[in-house]
Each structure stands twice: as C-alpha cells, then as structure tokens.
Protein backbone atom coordinates (compact mmCIF):
# COMPACT_ATOMS: atom_id res chain seq x y z
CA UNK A 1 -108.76 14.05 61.49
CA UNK A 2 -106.60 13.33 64.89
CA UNK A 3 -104.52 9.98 64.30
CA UNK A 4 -103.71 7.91 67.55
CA UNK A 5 -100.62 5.59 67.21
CA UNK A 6 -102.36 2.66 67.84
CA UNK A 7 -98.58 0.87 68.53
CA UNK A 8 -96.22 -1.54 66.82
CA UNK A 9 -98.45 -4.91 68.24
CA UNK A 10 -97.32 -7.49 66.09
CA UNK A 11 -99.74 -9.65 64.16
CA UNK A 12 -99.33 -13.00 62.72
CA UNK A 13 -97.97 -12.45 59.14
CA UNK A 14 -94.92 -10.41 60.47
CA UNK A 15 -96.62 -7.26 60.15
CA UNK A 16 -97.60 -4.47 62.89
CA UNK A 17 -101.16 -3.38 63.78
CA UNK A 18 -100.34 0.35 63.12
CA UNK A 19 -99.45 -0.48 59.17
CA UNK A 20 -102.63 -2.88 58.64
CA UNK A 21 -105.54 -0.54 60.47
CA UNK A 22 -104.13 3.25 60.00
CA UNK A 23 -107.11 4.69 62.80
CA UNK A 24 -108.16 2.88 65.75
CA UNK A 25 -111.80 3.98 64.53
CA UNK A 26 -111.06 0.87 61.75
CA UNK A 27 -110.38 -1.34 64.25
CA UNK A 28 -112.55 -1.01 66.54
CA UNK A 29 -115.73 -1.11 63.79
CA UNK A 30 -113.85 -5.04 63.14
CA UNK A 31 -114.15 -5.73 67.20
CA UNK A 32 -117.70 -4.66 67.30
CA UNK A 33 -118.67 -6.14 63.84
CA UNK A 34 -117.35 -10.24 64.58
CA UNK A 35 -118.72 -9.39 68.42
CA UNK A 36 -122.25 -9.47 67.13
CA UNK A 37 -121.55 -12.37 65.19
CA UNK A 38 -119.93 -13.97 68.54
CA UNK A 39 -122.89 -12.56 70.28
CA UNK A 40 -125.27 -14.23 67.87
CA UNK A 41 -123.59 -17.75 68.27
CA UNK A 42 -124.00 -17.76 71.87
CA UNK A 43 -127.36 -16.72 71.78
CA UNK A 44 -128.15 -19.82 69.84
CA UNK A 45 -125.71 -21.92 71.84
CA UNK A 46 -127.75 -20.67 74.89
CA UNK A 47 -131.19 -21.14 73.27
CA UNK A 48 -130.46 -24.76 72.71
CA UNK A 49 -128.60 -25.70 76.01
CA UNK A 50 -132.22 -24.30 77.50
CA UNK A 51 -133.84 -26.04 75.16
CA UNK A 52 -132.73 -29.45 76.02
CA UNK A 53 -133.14 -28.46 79.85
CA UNK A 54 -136.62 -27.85 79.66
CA UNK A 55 -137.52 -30.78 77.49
CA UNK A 56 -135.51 -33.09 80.26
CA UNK A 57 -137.00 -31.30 83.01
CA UNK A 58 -140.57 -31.64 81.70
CA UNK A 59 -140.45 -35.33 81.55
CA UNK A 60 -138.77 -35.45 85.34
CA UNK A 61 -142.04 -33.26 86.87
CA UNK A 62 -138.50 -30.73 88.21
CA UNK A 63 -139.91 -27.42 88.82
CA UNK A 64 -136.61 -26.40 89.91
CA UNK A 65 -135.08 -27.23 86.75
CA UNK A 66 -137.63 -26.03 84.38
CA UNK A 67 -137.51 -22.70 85.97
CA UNK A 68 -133.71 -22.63 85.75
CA UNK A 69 -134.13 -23.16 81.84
CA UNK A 70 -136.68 -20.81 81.35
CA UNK A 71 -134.25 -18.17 83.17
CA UNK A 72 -131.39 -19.22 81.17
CA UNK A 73 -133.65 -18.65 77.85
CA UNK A 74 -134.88 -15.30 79.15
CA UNK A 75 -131.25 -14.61 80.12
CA UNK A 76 -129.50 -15.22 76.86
CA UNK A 77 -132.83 -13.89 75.34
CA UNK A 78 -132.08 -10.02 77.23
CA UNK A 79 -128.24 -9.94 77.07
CA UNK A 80 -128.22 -10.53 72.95
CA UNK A 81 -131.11 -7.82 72.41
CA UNK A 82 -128.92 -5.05 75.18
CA UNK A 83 -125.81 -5.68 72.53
CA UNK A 84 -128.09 -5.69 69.69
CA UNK A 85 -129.82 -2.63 70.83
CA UNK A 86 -126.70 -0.60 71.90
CA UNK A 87 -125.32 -1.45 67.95
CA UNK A 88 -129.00 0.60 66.75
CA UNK A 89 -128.28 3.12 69.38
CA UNK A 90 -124.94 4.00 67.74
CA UNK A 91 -126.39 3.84 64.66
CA UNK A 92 -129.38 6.74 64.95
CA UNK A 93 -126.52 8.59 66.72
CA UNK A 94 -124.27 8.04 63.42
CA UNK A 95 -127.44 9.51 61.50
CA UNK A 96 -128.02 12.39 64.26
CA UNK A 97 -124.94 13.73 64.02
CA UNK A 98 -123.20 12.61 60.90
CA UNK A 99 -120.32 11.32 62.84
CA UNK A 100 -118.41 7.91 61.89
CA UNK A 101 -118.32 5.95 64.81
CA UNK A 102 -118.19 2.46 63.68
C-alpha cells in the first residue's frame, strides 16, 4: 500500500491530521460522505426557496417569476442527481475492479 504524508495540519483538539487519518484514502471517503449530506440539505433548501416562488408568483399572474422558480427547481433538481450519480459511478467501479476508492 503507498502511504502519502498527508502533513502535520493541526486540528482542533491539539492533534495533527497525519496521526488521526493514517491514508488520505480515509479522509477523503469523510469529505465525500458529509458532502452528500451537505448536498442533500441544499437540495431541500433549494426545493423550498422554489417552492415559495412559485406559489407567490402564481397568485401575481408573473410569468417571469414562475419560470425563474421552475428553473431553480429543475436546477437544484439536476446538480443533486450529477453528485448523486457520480457517488454510484464510483461505486460499480469499486465492484468492477475491487479497488477501495472511498
């Protein structure tokens, strides 16, 4: 197995980053793992910002507006299913070739 020095970073109880994740492989699966769960938030943040745009915009008769919800829906909609997608991607290739990547 090659081990990277991943440095002496400090982190907030005094240690360093190389002594609490020995790979970078270790943390990198932690970066990815709570970015889904970030990812997932902001979908739903996004979902209900368009939401209350196109309920306001239907009772003003704005076409402008209800179009700009619908693409902010659709928006938030496509950018969490390209991260969720690139996560199941990774994970046939982990099956394919029996390599640990996160």
């Amino acid at each position: 197995m090659l081990m990277v020095d991943i440095g002496k970073l400090p982190l907030g109880n005094g240690t360093v980053i190389s002594t609490q994740y020995k790979d970078p492989a270790t943390l990198i699966s932690i970066i990815v793992k709570n970015g889904l769960t970030v990812a997932g938030i902001i979908l739903l943040v996004l979902f209900v910002v368009g939401g209350f745009m196109m309920i306001s915009s239907g009772g003003s008769g704005d076409q402008k507006k209800a179009a700009q919800a619908k693409a902010l829906v659709t928006d938030a909609l496509v950018g969490f299913l390209v991260i969720f997608l690139s996560y199941f991607i990774i994970q046939i290739i982990e099956v394919i070739t029996g390599l640990t990547i996160l």
